[in-house]
PDB file of N, CA and C in Angstrom:
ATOM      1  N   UNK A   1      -7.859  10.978 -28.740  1.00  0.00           N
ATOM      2  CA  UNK A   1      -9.185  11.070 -28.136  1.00  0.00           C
ATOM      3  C   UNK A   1      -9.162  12.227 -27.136  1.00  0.00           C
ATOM      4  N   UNK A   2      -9.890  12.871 -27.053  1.00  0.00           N
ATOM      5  CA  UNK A   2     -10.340  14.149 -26.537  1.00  0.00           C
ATOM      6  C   UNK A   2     -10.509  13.550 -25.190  1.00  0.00           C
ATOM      7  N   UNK A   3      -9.852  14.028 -23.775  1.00  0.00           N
ATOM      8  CA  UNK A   3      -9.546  14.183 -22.630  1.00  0.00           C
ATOM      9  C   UNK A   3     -11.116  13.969 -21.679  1.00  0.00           C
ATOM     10  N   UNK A   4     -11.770  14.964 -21.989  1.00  0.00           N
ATOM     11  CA  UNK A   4     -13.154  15.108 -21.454  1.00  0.00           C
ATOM     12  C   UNK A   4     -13.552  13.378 -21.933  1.00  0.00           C
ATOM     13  N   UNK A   5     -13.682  13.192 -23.237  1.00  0.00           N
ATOM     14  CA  UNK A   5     -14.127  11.390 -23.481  1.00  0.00           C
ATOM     15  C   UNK A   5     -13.615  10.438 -22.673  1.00  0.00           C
ATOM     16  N   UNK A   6     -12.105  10.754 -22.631  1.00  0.00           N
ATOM     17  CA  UNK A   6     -12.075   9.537 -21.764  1.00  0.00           C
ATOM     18  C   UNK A   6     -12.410   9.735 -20.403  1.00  0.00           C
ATOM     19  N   UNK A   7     -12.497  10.934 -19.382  1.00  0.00           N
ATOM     20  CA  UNK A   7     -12.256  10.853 -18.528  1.00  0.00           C
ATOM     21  C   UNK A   7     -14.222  10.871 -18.165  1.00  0.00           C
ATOM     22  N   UNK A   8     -15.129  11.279 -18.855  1.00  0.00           N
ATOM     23  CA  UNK A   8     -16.468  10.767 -18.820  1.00  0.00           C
ATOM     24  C   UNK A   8     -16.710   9.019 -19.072  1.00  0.00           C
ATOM     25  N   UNK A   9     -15.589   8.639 -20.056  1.00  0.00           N
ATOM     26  CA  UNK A   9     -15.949   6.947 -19.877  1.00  0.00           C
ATOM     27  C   UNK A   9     -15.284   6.313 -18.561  1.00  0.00           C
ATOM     28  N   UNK A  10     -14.380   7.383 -17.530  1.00  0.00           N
ATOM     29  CA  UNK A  10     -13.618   6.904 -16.329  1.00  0.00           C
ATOM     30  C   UNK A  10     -14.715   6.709 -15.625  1.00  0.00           C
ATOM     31  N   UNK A  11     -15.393   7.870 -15.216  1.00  0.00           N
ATOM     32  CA  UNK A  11     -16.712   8.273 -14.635  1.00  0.00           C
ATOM     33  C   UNK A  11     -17.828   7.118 -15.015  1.00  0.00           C
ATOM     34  N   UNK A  12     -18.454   6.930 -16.017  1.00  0.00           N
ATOM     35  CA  UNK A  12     -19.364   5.893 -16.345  1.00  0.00           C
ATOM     36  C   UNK A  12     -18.967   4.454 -15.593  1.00  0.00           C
ATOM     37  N   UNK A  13     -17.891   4.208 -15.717  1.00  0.00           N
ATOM     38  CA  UNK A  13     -16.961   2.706 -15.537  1.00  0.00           C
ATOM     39  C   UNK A  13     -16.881   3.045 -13.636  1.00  0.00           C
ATOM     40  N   UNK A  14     -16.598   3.771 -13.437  1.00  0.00           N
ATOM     41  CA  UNK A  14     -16.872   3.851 -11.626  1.00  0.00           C
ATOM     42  C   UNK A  14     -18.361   3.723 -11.183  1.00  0.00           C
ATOM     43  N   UNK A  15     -19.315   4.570 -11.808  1.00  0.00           N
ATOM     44  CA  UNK A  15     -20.441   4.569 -11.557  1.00  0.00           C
ATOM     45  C   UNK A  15     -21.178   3.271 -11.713  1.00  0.00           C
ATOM     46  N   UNK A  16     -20.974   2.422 -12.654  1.00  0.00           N
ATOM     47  CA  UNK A  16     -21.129   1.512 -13.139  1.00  0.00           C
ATOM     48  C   UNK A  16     -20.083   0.260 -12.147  1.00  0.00           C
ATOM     49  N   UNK A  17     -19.018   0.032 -11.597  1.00  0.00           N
ATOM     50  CA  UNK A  17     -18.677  -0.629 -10.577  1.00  0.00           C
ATOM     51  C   UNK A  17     -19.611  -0.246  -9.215  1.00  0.00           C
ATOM     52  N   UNK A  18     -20.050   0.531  -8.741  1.00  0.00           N
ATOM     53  CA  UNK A  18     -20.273   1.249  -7.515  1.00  0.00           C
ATOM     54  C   UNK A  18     -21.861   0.205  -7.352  1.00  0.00           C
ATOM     55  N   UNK A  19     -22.273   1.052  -8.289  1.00  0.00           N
ATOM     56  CA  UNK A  19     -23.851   0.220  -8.761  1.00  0.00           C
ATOM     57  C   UNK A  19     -24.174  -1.444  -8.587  1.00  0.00           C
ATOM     58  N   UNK A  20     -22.703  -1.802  -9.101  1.00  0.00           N
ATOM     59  CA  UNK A  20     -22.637  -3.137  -9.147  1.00  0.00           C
ATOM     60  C   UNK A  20     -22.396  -3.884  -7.432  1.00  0.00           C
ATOM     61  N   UNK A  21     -22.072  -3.156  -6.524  1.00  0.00           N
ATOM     62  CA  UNK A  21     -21.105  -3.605  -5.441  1.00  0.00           C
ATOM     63  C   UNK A  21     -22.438  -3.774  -4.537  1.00  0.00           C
ATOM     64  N   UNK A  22     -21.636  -4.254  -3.093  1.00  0.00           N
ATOM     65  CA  UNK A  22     -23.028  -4.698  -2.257  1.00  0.00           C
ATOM     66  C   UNK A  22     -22.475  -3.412  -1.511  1.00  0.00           C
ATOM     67  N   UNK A  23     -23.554  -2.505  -0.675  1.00  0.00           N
ATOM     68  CA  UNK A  23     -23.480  -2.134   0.333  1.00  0.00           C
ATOM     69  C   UNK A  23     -23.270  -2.257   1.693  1.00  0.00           C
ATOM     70  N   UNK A  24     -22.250  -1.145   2.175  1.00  0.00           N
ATOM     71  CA  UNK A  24     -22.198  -1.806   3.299  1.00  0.00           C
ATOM     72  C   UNK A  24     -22.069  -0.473   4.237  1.00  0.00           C
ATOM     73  N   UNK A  25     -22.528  -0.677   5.442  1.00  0.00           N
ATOM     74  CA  UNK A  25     -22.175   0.444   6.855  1.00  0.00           C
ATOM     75  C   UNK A  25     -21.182   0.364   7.656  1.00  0.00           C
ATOM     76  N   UNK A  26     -20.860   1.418   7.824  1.00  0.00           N
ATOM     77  CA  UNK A  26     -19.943   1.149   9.343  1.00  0.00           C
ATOM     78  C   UNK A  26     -19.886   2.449   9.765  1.00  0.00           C
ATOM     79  N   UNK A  27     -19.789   2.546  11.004  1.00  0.00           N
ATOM     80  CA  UNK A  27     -19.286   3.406  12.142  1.00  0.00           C
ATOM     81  C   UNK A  27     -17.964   3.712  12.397  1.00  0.00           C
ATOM     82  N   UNK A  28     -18.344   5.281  11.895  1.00  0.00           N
ATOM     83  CA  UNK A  28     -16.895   5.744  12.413  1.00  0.00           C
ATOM     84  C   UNK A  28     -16.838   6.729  13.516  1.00  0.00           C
ATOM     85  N   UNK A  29     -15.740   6.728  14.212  1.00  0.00           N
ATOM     86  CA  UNK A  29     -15.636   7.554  15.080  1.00  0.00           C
ATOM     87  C   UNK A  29     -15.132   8.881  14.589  1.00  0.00           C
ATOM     88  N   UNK A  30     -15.280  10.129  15.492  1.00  0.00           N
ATOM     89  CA  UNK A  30     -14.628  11.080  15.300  1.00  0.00           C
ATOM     90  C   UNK A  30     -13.552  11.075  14.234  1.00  0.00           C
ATOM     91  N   UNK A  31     -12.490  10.841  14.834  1.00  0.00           N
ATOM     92  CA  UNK A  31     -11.116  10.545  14.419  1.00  0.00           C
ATOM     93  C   UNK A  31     -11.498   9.632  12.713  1.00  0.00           C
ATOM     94  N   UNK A  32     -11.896   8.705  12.916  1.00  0.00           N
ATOM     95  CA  UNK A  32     -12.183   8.142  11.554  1.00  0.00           C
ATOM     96  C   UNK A  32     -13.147   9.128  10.666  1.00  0.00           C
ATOM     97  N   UNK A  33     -13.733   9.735  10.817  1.00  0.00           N
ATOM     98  CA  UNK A  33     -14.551  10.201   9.539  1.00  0.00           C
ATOM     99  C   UNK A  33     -13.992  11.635   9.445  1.00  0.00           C
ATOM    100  N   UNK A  34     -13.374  12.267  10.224  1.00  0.00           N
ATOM    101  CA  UNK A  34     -12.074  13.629  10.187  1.00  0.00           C
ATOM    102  C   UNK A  34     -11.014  13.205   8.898  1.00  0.00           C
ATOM    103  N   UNK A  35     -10.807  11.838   9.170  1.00  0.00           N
ATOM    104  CA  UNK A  35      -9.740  10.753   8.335  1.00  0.00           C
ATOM    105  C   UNK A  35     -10.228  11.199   7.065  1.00  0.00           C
ATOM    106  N   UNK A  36     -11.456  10.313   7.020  1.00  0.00           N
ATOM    107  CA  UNK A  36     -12.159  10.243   5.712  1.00  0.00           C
ATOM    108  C   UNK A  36     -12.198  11.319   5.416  1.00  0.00           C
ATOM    109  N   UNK A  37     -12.714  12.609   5.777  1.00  0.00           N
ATOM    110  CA  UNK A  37     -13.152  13.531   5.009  1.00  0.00           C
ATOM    111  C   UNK A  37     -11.798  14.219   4.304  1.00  0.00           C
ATOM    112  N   UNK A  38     -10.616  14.263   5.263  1.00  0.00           N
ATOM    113  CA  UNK A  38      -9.591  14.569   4.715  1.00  0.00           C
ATOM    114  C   UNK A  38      -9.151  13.802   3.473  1.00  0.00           C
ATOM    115  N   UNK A  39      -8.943  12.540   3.141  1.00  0.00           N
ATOM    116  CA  UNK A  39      -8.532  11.695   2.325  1.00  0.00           C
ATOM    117  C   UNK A  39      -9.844  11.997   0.924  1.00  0.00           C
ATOM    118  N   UNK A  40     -10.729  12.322   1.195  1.00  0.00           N
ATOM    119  CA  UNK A  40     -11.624  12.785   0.314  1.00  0.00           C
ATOM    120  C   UNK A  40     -11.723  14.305  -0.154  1.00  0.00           C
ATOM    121  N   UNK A  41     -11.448  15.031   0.562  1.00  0.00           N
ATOM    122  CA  UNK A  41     -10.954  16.786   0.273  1.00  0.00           C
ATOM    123  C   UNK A  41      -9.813  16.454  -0.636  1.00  0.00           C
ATOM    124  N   UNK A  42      -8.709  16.108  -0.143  1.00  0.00           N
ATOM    125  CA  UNK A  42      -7.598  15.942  -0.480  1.00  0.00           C
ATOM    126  C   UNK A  42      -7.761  14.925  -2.084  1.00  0.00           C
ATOM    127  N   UNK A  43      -8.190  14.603  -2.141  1.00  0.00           N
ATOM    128  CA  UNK A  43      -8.325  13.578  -3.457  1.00  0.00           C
ATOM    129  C   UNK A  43      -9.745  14.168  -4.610  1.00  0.00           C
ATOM    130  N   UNK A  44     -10.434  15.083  -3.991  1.00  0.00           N
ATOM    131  CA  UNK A  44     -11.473  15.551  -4.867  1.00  0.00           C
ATOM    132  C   UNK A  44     -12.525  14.429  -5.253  1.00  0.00           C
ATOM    133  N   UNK A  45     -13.022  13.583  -4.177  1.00  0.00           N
ATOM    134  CA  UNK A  45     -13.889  12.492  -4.381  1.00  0.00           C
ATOM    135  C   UNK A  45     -14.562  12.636  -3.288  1.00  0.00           C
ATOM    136  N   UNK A  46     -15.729  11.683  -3.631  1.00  0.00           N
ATOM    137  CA  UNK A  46     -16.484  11.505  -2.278  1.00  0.00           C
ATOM    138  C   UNK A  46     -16.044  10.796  -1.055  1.00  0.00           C
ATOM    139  N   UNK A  47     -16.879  10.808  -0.114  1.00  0.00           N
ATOM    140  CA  UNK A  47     -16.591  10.279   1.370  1.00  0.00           C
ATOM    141  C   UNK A  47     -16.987   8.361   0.975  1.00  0.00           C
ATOM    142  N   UNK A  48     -18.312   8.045   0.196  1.00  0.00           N
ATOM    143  CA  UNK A  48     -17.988   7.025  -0.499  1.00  0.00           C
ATOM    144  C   UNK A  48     -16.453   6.310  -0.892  1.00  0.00           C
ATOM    145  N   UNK A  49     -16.167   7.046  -2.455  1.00  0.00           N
ATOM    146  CA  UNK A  49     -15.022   6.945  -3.275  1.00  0.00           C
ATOM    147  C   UNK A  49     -13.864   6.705  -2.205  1.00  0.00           C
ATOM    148  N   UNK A  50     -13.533   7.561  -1.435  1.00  0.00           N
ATOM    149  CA  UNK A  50     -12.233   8.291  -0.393  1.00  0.00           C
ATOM    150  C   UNK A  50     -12.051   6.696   0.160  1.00  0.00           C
ATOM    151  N   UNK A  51     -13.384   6.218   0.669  1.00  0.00           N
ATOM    152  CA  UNK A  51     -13.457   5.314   1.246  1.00  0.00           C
ATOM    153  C   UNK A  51     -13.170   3.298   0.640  1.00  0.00           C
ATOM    154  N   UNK A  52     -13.444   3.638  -0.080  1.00  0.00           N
ATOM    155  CA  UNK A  52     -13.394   2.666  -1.201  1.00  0.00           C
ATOM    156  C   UNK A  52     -11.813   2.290  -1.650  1.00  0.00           C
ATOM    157  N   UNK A  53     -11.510   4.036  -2.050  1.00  0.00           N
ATOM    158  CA  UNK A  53     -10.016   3.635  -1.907  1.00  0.00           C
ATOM    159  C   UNK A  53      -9.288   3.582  -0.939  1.00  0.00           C
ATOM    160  N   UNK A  54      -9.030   3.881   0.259  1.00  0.00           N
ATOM    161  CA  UNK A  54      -8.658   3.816   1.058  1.00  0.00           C
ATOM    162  C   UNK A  54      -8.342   1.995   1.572  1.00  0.00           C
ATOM    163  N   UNK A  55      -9.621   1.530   1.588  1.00  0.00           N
ATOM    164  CA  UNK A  55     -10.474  -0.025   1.701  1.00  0.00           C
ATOM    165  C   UNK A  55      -8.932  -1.207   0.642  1.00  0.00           C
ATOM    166  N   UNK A  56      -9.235  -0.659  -0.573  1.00  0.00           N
ATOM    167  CA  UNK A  56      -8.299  -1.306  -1.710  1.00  0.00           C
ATOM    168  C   UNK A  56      -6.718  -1.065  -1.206  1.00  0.00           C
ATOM    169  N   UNK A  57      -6.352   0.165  -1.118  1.00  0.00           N
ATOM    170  CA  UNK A  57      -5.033   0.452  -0.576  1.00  0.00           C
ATOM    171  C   UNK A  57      -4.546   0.116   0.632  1.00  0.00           C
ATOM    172  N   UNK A  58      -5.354  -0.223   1.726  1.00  0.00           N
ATOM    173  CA  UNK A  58      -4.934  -0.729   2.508  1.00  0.00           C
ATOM    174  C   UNK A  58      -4.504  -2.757   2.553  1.00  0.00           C
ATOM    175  N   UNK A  59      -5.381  -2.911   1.728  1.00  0.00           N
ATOM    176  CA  UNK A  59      -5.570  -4.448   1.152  1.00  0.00           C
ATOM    177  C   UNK A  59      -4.473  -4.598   0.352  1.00  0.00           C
ATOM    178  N   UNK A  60      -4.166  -4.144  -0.413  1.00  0.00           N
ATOM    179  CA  UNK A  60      -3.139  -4.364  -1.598  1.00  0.00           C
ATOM    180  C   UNK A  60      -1.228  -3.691  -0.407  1.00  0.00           C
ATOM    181  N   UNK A  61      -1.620  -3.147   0.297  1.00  0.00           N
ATOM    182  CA  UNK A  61      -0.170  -2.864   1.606  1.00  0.00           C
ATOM    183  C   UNK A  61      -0.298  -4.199   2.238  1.00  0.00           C
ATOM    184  N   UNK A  62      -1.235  -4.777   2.323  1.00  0.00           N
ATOM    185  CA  UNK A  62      -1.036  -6.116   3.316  1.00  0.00           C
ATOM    186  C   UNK A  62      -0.626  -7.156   2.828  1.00  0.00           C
ATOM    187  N   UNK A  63      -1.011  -6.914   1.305  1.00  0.00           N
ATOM    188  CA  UNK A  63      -0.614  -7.955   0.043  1.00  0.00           C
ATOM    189  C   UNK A  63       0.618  -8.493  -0.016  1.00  0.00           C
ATOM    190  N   UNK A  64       1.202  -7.042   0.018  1.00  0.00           N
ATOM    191  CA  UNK A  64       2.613  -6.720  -0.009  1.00  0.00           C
ATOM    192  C   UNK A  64       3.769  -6.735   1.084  1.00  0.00           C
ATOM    193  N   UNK A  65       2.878  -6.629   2.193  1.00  0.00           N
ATOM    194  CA  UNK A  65       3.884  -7.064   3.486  1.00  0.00           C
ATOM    195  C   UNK A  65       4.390  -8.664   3.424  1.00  0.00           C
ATOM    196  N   UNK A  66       2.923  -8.979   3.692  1.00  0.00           N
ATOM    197  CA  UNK A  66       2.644 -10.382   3.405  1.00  0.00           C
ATOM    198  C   UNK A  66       3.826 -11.105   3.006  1.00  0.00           C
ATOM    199  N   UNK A  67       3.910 -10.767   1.459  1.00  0.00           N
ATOM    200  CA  UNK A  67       4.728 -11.010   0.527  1.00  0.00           C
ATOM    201  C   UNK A  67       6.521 -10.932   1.018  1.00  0.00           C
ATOM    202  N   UNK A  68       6.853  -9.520   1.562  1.00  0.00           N
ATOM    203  CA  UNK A  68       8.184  -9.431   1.717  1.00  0.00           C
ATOM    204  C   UNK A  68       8.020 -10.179   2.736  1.00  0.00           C
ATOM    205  N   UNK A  69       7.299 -10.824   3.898  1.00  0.00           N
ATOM    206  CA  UNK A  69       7.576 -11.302   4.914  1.00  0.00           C
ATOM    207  C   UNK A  69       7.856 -12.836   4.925  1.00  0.00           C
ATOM    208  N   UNK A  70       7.190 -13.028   3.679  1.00  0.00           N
ATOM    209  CA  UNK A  70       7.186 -14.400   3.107  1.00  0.00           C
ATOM    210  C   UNK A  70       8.571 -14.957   2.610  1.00  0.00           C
ATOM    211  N   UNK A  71       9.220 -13.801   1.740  1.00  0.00           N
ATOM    212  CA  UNK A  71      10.381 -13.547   1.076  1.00  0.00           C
ATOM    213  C   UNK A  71      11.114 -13.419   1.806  1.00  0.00           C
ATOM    214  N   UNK A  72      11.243 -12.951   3.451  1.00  0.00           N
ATOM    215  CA  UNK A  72      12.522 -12.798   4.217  1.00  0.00           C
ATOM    216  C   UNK A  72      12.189 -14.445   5.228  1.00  0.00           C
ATOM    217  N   UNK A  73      11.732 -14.637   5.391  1.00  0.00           N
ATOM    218  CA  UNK A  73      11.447 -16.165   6.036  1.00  0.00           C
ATOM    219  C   UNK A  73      12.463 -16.928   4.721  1.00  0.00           C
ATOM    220  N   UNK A  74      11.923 -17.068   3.721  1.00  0.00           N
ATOM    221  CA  UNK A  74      12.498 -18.058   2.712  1.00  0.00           C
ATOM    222  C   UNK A  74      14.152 -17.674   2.566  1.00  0.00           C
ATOM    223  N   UNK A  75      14.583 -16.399   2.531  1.00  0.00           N
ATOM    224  CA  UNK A  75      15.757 -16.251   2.467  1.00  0.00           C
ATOM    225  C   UNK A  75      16.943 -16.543   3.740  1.00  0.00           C
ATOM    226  N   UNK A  76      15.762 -16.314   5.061  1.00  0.00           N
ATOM    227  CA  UNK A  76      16.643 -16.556   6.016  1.00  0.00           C
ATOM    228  C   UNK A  76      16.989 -18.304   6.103  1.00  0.00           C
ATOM    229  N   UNK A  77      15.923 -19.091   5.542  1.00  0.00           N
ATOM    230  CA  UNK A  77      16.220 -20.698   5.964  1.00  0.00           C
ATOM    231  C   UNK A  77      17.342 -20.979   4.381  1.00  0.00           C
ATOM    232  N   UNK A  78      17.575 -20.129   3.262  1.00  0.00           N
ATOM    233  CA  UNK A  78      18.269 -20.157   2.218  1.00  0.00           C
ATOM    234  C   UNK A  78      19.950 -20.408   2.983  1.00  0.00           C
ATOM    235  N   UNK A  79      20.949 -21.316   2.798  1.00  0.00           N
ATOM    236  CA  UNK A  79      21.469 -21.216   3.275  1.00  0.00           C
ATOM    237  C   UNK A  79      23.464 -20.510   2.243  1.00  0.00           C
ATOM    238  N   UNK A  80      22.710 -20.225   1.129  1.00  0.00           N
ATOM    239  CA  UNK A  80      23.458 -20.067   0.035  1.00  0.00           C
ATOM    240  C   UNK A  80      23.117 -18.074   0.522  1.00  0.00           C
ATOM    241  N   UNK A  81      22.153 -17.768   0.373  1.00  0.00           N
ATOM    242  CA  UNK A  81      21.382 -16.329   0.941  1.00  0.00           C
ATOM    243  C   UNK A  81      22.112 -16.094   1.972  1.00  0.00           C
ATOM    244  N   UNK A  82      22.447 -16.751   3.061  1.00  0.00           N
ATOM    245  CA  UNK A  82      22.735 -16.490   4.848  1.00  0.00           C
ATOM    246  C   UNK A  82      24.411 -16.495   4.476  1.00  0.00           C
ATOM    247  N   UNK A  83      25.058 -17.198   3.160  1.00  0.00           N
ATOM    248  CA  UNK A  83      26.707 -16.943   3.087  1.00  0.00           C
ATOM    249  C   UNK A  83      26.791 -15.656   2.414  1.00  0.00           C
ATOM    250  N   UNK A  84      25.892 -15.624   2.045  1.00  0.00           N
ATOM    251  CA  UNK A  84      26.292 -14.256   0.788  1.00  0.00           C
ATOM    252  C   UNK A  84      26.179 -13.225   1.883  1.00  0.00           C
ATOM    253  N   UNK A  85      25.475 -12.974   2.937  1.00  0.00           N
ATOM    254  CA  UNK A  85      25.073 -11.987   3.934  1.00  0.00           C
ATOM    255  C   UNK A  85      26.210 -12.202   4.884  1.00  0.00           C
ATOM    256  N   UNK A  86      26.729 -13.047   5.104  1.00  0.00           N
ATOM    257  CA  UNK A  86      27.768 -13.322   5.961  1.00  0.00           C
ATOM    258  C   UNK A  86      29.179 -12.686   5.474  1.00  0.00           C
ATOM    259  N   UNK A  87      29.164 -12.624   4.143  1.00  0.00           N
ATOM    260  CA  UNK A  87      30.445 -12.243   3.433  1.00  0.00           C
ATOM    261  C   UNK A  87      30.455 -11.326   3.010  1.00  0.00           C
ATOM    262  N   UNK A  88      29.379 -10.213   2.519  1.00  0.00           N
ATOM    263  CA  UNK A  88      28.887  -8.670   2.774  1.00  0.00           C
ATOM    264  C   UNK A  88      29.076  -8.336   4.307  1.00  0.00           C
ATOM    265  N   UNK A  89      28.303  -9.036   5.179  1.00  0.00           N
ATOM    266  CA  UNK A  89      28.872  -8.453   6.356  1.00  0.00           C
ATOM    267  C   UNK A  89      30.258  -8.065   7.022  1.00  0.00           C
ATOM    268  N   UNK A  90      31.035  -9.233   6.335  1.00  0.00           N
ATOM    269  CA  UNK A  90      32.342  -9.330   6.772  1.00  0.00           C
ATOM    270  C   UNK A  90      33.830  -8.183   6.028  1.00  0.00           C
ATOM    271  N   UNK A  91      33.129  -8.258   4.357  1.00  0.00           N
ATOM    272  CA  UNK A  91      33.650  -7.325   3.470  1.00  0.00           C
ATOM    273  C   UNK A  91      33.397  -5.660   4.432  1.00  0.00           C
ATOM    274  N   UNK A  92      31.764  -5.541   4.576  1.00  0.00           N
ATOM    275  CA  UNK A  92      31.929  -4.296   5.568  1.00  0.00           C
ATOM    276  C   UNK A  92      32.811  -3.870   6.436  1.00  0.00           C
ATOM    277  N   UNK A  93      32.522  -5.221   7.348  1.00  0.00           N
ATOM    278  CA  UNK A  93      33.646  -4.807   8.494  1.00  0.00           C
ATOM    279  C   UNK A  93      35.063  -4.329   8.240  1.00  0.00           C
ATOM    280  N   UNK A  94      35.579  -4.784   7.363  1.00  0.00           N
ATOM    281  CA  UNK A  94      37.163  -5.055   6.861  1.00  0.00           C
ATOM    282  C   UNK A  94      37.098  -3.782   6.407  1.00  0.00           C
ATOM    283  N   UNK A  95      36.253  -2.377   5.799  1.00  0.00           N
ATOM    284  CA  UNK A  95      36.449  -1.870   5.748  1.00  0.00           C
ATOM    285  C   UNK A  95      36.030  -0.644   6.046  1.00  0.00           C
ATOM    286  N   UNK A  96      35.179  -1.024   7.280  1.00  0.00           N
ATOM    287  CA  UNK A  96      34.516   0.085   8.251  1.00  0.00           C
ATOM    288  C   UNK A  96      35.583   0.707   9.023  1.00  0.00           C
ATOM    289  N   UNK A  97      35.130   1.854   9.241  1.00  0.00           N
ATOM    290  CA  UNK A  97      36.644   2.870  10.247  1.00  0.00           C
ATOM    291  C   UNK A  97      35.744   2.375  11.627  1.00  0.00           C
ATOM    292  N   UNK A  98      37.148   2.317  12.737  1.00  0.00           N
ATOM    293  CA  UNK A  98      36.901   2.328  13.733  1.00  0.00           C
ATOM    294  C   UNK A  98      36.298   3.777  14.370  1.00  0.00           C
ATOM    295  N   UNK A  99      35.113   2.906  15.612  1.00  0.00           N
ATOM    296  CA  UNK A  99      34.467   4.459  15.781  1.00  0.00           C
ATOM    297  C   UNK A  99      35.373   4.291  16.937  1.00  0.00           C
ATOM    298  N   UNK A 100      35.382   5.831  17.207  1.00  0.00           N
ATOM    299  CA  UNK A 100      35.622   6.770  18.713  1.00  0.00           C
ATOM    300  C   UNK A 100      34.990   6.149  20.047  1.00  0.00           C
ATOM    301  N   UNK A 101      36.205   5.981  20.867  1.00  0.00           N
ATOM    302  CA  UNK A 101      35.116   5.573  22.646  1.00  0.00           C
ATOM    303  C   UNK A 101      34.604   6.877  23.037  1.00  0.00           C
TER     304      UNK A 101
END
């Protein structure tokens, strides 16, 4: 399929989400819409679009903190996890060089 096709059905399928979405405002300051405009220069989209993604990517990083933070809680109360770290730690030591006073 010819490049231009798909990337006009990319276009239709955004336009067509955008249309669909609720509107919304906000206020930005200086510093924030300098942000935006950069993240939108830089990406060849609108101050909309720039924004939109920006919105998703920041959501889907929190997803993900979330997640490892969730994952290091569970590993620290793991008590099979806390020997294995204990015995890596210890293997280190045994063969770490002594530093210099």
């Amino acid at each position: 399929m010819p490049s231009h096709v798909v990337q006009n059905a990319l276009q239709l399928r955004e336009m067509a989400s955008v249309r669909s979405s609720q509107p919304l405002s906000l206020r930005l300051g200086n510093e924030g819409r300098r942000a935006l405009e950069d993240i939108a220069r830089a990406r060849g989209v609108t101050r909309a679009e720039a924004a939109r993604q920006a919105i998703t990517e920041t959501a889907e990083r929190e997803r993900r903190r979330s997640g490892l933070a969730a994952e290091v809680v569970r590993l620290a109360a793991d008590p099979r996890d806390r020997a294995a770290r204990e015995r890596v730690a210890a293997d280190m030591d045994a063969v770490a060089a002594d530093w210099p006073e």
